[in-house]
Protein backbone atom coordinates (compact mmCIF):
# COMPACT_ATOMS: atom_id res chain seq x y z
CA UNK A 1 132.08 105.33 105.44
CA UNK A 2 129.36 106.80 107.90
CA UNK A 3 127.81 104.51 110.75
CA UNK A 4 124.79 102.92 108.97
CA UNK A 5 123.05 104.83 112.26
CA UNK A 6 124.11 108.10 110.88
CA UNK A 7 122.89 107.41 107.34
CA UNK A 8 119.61 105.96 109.19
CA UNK A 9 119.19 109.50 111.16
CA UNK A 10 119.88 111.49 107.62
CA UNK A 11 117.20 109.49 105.99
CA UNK A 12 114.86 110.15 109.00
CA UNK A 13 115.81 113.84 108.58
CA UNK A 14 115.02 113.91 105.51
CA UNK A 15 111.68 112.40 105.48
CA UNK A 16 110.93 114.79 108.21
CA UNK A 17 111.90 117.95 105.48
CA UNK A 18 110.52 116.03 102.72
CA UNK A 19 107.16 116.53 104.36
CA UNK A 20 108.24 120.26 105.24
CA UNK A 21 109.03 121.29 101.05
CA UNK A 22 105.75 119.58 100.00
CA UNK A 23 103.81 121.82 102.85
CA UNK A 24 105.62 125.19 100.92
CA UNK A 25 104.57 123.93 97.68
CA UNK A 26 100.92 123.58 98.91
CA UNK A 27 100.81 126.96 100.52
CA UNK A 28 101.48 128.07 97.67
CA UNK A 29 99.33 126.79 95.54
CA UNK A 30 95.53 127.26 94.76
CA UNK A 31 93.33 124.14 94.64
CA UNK A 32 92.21 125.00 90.80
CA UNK A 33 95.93 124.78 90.25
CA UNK A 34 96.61 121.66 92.15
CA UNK A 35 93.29 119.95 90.24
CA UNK A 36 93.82 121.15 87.06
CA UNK A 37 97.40 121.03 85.37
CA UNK A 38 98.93 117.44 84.83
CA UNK A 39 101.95 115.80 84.58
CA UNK A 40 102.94 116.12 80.85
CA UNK A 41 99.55 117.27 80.17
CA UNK A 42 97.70 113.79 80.82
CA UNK A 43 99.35 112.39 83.76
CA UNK A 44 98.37 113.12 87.85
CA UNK A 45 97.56 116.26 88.73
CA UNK A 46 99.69 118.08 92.17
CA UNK A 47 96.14 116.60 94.22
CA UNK A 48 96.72 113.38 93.01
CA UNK A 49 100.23 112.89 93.65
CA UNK A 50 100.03 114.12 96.95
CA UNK A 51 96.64 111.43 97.69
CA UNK A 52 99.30 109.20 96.73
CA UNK A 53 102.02 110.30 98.65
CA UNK A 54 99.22 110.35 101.86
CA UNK A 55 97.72 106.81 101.10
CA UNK A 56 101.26 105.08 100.31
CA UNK A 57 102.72 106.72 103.64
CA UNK A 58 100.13 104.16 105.07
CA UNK A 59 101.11 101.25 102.51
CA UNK A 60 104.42 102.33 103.53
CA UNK A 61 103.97 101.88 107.48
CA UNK A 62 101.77 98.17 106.76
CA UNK A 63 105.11 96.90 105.19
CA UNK A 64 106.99 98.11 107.91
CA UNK A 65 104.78 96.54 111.12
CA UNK A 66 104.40 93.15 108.59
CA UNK A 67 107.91 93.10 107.97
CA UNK A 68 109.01 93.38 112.10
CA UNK A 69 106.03 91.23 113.13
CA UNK A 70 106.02 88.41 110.70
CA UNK A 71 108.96 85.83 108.81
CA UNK A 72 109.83 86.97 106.00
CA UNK A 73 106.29 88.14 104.50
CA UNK A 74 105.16 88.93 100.76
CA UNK A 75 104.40 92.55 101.07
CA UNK A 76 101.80 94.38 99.60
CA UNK A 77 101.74 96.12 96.13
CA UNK A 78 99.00 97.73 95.33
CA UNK A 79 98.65 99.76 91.58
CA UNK A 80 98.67 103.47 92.27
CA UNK A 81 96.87 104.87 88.97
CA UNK A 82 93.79 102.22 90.38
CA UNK A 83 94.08 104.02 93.69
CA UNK A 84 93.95 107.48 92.20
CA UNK A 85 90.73 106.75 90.08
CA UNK A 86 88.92 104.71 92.74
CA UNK A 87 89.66 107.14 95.34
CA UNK A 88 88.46 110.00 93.25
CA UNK A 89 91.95 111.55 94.21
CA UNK A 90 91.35 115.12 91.92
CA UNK A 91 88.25 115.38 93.78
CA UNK A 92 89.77 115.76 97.18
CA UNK A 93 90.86 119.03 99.08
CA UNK A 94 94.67 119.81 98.87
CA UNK A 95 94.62 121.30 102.20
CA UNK A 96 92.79 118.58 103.38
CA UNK A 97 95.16 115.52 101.84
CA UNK A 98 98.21 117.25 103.03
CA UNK A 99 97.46 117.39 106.66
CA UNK A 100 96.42 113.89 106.45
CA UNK A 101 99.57 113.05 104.80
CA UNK A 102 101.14 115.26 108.17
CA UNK A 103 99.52 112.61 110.25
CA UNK A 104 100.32 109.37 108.10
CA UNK A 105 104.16 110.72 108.05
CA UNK A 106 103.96 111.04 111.90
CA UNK A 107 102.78 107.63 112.48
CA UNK A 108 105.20 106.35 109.93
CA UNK A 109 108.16 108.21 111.78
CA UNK A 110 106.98 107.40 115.02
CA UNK A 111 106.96 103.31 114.50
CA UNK A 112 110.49 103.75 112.94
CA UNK A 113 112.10 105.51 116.00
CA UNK A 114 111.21 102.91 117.71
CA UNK A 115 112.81 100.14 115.56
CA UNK A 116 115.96 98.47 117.85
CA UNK A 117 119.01 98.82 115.85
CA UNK A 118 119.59 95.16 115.80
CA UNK A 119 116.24 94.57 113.50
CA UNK A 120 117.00 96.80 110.31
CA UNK A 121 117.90 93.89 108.56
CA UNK A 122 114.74 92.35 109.18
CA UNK A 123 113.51 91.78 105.71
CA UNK A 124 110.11 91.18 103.50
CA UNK A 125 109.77 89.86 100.21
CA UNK A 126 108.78 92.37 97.89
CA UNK A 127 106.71 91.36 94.95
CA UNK A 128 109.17 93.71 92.49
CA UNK A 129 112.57 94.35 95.00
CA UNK A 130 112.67 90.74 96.40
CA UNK A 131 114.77 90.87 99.37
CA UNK A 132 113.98 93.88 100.71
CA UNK A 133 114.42 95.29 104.11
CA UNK A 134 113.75 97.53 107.04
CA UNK A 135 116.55 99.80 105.66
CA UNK A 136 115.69 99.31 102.08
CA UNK A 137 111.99 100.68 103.05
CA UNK A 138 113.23 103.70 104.32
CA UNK A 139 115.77 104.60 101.46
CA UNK A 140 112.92 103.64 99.15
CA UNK A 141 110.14 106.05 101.39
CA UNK A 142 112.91 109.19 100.84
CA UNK A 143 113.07 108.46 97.22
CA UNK A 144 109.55 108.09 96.58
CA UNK A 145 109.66 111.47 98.39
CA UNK A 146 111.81 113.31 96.13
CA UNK A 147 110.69 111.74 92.93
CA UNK A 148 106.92 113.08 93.51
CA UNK A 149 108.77 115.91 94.45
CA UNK A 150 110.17 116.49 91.45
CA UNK A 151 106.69 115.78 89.94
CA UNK A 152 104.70 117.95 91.60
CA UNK A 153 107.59 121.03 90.30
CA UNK A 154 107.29 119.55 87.00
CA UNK A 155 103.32 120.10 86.85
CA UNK A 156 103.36 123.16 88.54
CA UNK A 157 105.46 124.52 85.95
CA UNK A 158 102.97 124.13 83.78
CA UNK A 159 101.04 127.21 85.03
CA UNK A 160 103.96 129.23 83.43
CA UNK A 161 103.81 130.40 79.58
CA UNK A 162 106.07 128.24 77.16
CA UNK A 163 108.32 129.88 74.85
């Protein structure tokens, strides 16, 4: 078994290429594509998932500071598919959204390097995970990662024909 410190530094890695694919996938794609196909037809559209991704990078970085700076605190859960429609998410510029995101990450990354090693196990209750910490934010932050990832392939392959 790896050093947690090594796994720590992979998952730091990888939120650092995570960032990186999504960038591709927006240079490559036109904002009437990115605003108009959805996720099985009626779901987000590639904007809206990467609002999300930009907006919970901040949600993501609150839990982090609450959970080194207070005892044990309830952290916050907010309902994404709210955020999206009272944020106008399909409205905003994918350009735009992405370099924001850029930002948000940065901050994010920066307040985890400088986490001591001796307060990853600091923990937060979290209204769904319960016990839940430092470590168990980041592992969930590269999942939530990949599995928008995945979505935002998923809708884009809508723009193909289906046979």
């Amino acid at each position: 078994m790896q050093p947690m410190t090594t796994v720590r530094n992979w998952q730091l890695d990888m939120l650092r290429k995570n960032l990186k694919v999504v960038g591709h996938i927006v240079e490559n794609t036109s904002q009437a594509d990115a605003s108009t196909y959805r996720d099985g037809g009626d779901g987000w559209t590639v904007v809206e998932v990467v609002c999300h991704l930009r907006d919970w990078e901040i949600l993501f970085l609150e839990r982090a500071r609450m959970t080194m700076t207070q005892e044990f605190p309830t952290l916050p859960n907010p309902n994404p598919t709210e955020a999206a429609l009272e944020r106008e998410y399909n409205t905003q510029n994918l350009q735009s959204v992405y370099a924001e995101w850029q930002r948000n990450r940065d901050l994010f990354l920066n307040f985890l390097d400088s986490i001591a090693e001796t307060d990853w196990e600091r923990a937060a209750d979290h209204p769904v995970r319960g016990h839940f910490t430092l470590n168990d934010q980041l592992l969930l932050t590269a999942w939530h990662d990949v599995n928008h990832i995945e979505q935002i392939t998923h809708i884009l392959d809508e723009r193909k024909p289906h046979r």
